[in-house]
Protein backbone atom coordinates (compact mmCIF):
# COMPACT_ATOMS: atom_id res chain seq x y z
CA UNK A 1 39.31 37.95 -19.37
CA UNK A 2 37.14 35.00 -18.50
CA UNK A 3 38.52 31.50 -17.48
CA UNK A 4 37.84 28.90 -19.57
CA UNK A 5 36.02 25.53 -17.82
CA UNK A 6 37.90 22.40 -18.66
CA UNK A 7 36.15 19.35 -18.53
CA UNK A 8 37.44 16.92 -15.91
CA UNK A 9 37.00 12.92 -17.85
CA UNK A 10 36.19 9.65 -15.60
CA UNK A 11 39.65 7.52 -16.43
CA UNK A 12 37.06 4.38 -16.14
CA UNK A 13 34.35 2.84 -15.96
CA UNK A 14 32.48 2.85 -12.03
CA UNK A 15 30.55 5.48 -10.60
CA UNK A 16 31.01 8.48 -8.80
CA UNK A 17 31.09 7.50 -5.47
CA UNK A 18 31.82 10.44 -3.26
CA UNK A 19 32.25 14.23 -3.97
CA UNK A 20 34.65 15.86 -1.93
CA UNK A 21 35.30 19.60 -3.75
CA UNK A 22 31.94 21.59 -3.82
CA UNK A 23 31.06 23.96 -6.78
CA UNK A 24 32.17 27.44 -6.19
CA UNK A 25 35.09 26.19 -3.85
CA UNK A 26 38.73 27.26 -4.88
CA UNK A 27 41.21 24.39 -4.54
CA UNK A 28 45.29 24.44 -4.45
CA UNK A 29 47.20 21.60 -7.03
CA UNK A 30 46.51 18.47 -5.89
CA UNK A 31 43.80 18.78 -3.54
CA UNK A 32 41.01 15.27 -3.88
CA UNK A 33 37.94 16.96 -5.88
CA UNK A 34 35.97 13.22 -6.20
CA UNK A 35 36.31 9.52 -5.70
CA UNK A 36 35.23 7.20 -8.27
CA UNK A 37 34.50 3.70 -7.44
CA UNK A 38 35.48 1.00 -9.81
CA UNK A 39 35.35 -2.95 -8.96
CA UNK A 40 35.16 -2.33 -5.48
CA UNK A 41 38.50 -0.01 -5.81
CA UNK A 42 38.09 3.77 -4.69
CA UNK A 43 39.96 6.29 -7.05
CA UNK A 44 40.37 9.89 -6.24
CA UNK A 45 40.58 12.50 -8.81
CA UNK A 46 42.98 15.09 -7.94
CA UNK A 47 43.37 18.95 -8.93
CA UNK A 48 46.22 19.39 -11.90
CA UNK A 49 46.66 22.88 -11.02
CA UNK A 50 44.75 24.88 -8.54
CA UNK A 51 41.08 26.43 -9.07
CA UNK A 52 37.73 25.36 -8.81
CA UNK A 53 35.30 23.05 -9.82
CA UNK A 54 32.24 24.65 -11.68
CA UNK A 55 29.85 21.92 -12.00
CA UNK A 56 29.50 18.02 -11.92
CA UNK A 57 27.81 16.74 -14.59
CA UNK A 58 26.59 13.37 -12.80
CA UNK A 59 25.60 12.94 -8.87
CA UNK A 60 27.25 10.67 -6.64
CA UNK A 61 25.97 7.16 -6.89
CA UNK A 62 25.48 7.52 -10.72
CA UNK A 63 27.10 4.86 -13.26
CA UNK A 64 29.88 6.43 -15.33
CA UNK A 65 31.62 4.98 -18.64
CA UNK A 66 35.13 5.87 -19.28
CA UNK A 67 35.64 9.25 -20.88
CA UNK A 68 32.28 10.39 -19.87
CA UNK A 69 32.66 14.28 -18.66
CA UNK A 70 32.26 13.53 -14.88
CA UNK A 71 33.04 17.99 -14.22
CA UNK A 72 33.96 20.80 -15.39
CA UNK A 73 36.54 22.94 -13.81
CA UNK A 74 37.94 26.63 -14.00
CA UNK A 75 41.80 26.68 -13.51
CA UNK A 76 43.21 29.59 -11.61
């Protein structure tokens, strides 16, 4: 049976400052998958459970609005 890809939402407005977890790369609970920067504050964005991410839906740098699907991810 195939995985599902859940879609990982930006918790605010900023932008995607810094990708840490590459597409393809498996990742244990709680492992930093990407920072988002949001007035001047630097928020990472943690693995829930462990898998990997699929795709990002935005590159770093690029504005983001709150609730905007920033990845998707495939839980283990």
């Amino acid at each position: 049976m195939t995985k599902q890809a859940i879609p990982i939402l930006a918790e605010t407005t900023g932008s995607l400052w810094k990708i840490v977890a590459q597409p393809g790369e498996h990742h244990p609970a709680g492992a930093e998958l990407f920072v988002l920067e949001s007035m001047k504050m630097e928020i990472p964005v943690e693995a829930e459970v462990s898998g990997t991410i699929h795709e990002y839906h935005v590159a770093e740098g690029d504005v983001i609005e709150e609730g905007q699907v920033v990845a998707t991810f495939i839980p283990d």
